[in-house]
C-alpha atoms as a PDB file:
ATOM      1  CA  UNK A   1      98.365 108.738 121.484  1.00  0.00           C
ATOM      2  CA  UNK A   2      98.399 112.595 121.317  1.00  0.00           C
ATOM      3  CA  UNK A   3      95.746 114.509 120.171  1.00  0.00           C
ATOM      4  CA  UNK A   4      94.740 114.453 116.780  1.00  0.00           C
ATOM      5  CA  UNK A   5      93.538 117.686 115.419  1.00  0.00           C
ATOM      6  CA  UNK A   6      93.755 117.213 111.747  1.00  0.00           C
ATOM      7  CA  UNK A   7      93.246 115.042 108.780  1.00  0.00           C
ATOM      8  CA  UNK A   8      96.579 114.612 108.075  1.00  0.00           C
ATOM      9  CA  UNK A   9      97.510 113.977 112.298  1.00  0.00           C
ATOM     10  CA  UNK A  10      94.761 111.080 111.887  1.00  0.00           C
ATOM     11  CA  UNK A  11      96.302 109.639 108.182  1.00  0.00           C
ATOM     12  CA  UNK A  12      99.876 109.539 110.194  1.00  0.00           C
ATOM     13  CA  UNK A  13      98.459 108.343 113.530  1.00  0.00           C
ATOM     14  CA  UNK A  14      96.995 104.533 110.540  1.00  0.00           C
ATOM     15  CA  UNK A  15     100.737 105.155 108.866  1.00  0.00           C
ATOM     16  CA  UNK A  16     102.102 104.994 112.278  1.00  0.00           C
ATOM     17  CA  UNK A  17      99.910 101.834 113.208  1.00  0.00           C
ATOM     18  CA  UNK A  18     100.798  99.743 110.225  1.00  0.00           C
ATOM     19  CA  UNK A  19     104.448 100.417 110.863  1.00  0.00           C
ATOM     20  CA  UNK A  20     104.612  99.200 113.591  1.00  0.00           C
ATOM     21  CA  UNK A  21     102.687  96.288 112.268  1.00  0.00           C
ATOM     22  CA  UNK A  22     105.270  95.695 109.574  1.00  0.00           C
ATOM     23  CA  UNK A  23     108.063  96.190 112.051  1.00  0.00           C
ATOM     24  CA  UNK A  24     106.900  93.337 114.168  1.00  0.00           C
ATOM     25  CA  UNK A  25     107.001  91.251 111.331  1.00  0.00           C
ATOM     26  CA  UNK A  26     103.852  91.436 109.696  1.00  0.00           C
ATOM     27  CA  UNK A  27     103.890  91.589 105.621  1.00  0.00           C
ATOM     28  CA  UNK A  28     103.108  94.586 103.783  1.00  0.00           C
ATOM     29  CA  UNK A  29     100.552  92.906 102.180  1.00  0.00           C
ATOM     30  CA  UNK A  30      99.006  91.589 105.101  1.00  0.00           C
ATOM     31  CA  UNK A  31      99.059  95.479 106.613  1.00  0.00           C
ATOM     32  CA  UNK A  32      97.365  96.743 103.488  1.00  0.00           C
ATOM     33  CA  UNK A  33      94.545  94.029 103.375  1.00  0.00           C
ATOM     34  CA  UNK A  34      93.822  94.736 106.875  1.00  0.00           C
ATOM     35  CA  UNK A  35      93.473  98.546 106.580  1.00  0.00           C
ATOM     36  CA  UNK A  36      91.328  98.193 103.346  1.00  0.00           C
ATOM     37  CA  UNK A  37      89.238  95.728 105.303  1.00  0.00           C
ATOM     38  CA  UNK A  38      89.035  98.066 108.768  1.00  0.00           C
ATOM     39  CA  UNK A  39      88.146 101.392 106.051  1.00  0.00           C
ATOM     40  CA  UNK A  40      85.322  99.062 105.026  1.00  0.00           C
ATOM     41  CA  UNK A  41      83.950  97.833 108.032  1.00  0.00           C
ATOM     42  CA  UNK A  42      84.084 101.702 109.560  1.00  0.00           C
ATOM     43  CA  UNK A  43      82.814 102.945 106.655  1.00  0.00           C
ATOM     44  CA  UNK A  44      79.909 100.916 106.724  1.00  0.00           C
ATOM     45  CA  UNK A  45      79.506 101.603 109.978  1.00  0.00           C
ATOM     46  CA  UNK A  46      79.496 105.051 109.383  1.00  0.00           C
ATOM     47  CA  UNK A  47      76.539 104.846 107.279  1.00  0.00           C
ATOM     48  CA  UNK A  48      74.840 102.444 108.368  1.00  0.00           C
ATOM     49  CA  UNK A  49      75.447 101.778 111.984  1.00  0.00           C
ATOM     50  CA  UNK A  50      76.661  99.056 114.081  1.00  0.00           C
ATOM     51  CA  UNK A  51      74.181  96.248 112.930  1.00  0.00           C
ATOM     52  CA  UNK A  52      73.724  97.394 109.368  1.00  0.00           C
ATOM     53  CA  UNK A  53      75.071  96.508 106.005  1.00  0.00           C
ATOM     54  CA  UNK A  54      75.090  98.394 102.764  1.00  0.00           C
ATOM     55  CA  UNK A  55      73.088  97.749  99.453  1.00  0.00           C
ATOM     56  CA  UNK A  56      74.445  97.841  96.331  1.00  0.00           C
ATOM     57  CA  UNK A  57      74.308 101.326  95.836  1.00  0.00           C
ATOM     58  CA  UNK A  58      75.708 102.644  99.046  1.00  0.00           C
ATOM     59  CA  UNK A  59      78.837  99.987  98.361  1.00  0.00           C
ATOM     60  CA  UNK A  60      79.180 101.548  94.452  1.00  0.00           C
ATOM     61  CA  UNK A  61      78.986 105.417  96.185  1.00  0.00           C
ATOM     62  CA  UNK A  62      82.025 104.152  98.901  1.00  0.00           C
ATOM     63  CA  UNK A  63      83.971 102.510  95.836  1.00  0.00           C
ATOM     64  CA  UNK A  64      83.831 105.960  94.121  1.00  0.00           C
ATOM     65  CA  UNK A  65      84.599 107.548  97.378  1.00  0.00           C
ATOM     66  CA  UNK A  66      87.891 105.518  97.455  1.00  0.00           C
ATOM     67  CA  UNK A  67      88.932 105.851  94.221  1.00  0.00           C
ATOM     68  CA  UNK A  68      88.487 109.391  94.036  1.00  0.00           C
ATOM     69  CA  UNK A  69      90.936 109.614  96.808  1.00  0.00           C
ATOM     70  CA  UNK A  70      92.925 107.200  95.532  1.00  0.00           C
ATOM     71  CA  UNK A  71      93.437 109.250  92.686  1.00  0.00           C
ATOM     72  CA  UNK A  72      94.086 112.544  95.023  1.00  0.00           C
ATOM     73  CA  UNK A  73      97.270 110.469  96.356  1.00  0.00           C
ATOM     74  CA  UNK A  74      98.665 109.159  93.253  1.00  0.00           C
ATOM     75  CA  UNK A  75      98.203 112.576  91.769  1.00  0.00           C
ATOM     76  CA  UNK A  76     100.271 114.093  94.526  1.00  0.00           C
ATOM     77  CA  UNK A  77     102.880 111.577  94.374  1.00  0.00           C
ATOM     78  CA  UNK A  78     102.954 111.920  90.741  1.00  0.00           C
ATOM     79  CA  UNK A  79     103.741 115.934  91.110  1.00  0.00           C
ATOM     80  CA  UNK A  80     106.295 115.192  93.876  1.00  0.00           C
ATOM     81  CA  UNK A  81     108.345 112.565  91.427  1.00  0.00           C
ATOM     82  CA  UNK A  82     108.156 115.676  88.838  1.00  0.00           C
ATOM     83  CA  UNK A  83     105.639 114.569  86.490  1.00  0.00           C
ATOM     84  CA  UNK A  84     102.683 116.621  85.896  1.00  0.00           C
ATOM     85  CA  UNK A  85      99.601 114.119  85.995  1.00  0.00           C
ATOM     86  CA  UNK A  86      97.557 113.842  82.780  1.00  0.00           C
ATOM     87  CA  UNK A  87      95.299 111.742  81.393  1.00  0.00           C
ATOM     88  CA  UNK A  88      98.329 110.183  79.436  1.00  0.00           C
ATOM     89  CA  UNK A  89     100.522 109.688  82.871  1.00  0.00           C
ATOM     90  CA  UNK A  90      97.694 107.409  85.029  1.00  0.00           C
ATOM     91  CA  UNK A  91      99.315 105.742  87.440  1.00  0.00           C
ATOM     92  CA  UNK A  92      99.668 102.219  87.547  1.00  0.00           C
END
């Protein structure tokens, strides 16, 4: 793997991985369930360590976390399809 040295080299280096995933066969599905679940288990990690788990609270701040970006991305798509994101035009 080359060196990453951005945000957006790391989001293509996961792109890259689950392609190659799908191309050997695996269903897009299955790809997207198992990046969800690997951004959950590093997130946790992240704050709370190898051994630790997460409390209600610290799994509602992560859900926010992901749907804020969530909404980043769909926003961005939105404006690259042509259509100005509003509260009207929520992706679906």
């Amino acid at each position: 793997m080359s060196a990453i040295s951005s945000q957006q080299d790391a989001i293509n280096a996961f792109i890259n991985v689950a392609n190659e995933m799908k191309n050997d066969g695996a269903s897009i599905n299955f790809v997207s369930t198992a990046l969800m679940r690997a951004c959950a288990v590093y997130s946790t990690y992240v704050v709370a360590g190898n051994d630790g788990a997460l409390r209600e609270s610290g799994v509602a701040k992560l859900k926010e976390l992901f749907a804020q970006e969530l909404d980043v991305i769909q926003k961005a798509k939105l404006r690259q399809a042509g259509v100005e994101p509003d509260a009207g035009n929520q992706p679906t």
